[in-house]
Protein backbone atom coordinates (compact mmCIF):
# COMPACT_ATOMS: atom_id res chain seq x y z
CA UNK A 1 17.18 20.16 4.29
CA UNK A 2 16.63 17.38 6.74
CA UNK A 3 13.30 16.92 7.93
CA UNK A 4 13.09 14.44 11.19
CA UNK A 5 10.05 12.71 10.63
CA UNK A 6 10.88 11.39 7.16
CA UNK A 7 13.21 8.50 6.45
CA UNK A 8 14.32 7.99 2.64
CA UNK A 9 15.38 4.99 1.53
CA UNK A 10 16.61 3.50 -1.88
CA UNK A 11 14.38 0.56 -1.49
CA UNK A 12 10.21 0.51 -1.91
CA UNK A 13 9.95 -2.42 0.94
CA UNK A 14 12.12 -0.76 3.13
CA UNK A 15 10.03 2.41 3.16
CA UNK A 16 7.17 0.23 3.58
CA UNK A 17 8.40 -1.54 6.84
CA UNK A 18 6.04 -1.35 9.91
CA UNK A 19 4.05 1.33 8.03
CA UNK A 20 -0.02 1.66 8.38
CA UNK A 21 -1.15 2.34 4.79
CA UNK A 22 0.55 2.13 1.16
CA UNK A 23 0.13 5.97 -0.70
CA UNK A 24 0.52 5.47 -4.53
CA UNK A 25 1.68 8.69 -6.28
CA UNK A 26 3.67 7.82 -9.24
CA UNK A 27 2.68 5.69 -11.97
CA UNK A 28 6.56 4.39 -12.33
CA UNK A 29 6.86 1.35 -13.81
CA UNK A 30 9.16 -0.43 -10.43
CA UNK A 31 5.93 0.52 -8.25
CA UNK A 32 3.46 -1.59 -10.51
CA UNK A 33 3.91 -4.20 -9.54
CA UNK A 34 5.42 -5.01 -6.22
CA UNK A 35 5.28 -8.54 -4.10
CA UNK A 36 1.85 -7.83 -2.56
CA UNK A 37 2.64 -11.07 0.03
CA UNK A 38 5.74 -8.89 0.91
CA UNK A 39 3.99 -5.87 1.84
CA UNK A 40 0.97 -7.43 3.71
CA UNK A 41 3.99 -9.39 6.03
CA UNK A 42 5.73 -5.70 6.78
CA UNK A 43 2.85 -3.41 6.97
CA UNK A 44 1.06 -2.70 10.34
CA UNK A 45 -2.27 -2.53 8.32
CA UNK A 46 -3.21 -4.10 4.88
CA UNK A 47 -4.40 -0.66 3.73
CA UNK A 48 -3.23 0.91 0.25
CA UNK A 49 -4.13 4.88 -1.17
CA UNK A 50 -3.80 4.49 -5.07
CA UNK A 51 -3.93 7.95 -6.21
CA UNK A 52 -3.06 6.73 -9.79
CA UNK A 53 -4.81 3.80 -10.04
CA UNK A 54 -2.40 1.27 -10.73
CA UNK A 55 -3.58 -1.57 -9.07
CA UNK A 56 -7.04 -3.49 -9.91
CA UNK A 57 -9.87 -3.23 -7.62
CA UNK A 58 -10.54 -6.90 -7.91
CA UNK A 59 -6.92 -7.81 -7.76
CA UNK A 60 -6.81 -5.76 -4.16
CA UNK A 61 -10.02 -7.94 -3.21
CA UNK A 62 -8.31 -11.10 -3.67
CA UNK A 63 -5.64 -9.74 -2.22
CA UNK A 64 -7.25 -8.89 1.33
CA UNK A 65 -6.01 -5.31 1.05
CA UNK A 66 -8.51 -2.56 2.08
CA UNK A 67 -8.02 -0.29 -1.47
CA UNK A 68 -9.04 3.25 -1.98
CA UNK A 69 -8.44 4.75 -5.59
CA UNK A 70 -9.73 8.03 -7.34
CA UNK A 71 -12.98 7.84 -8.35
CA UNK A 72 -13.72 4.01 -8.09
CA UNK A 73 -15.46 2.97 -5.15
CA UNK A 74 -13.61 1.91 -2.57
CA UNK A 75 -12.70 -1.94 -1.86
CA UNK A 76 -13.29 -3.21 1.72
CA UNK A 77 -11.96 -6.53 3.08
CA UNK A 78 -13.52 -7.48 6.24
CA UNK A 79 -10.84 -10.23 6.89
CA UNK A 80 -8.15 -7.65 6.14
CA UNK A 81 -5.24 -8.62 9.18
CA UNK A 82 -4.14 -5.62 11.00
CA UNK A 83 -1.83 -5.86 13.56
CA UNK A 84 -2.36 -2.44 15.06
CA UNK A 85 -5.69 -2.27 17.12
């Protein structure tokens, strides 16, 4: 079934190109840990939904990504860069 509105791709940054938030659903071992410098230079926003948290809350911090996991409180960077106002 093709659905219009969805692109797959083989390749985690390509699906992450121009996007406005990160959604973690897996806990696979390729997606742990990705070039974070990578994704804030193609995303649209520095934003990432960790459903599984995978990623550190203080490693997101230093990171300048605005992080919101399951039941941790969620991490806030003021300076986080977004392109799209």
């Amino acid at each position: 079934m093709e659905v219009p509105q969805v692109v797959l791709t083989n390749d985690m940054y390509d699906a992450i190109d121009k996007s406005d938030a990160l959604v973690i659903c897996t806990e696979w071992q390729e997606f742990q840990s990705p070039d974070f410098s990578k994704l804030k230079g193609m995303m649209n926003n520095h934003v990432i939904f960790d459903g599984r948290n995978i990623f550190s809350q203080s490693q997101m911090m230093d990171l300048g990504f605005n992080y919101y996991s399951v039941g941790r409180p969620t991490v806030v960077n003021c300076d986080s860069h977004s392109r799209a106002k």
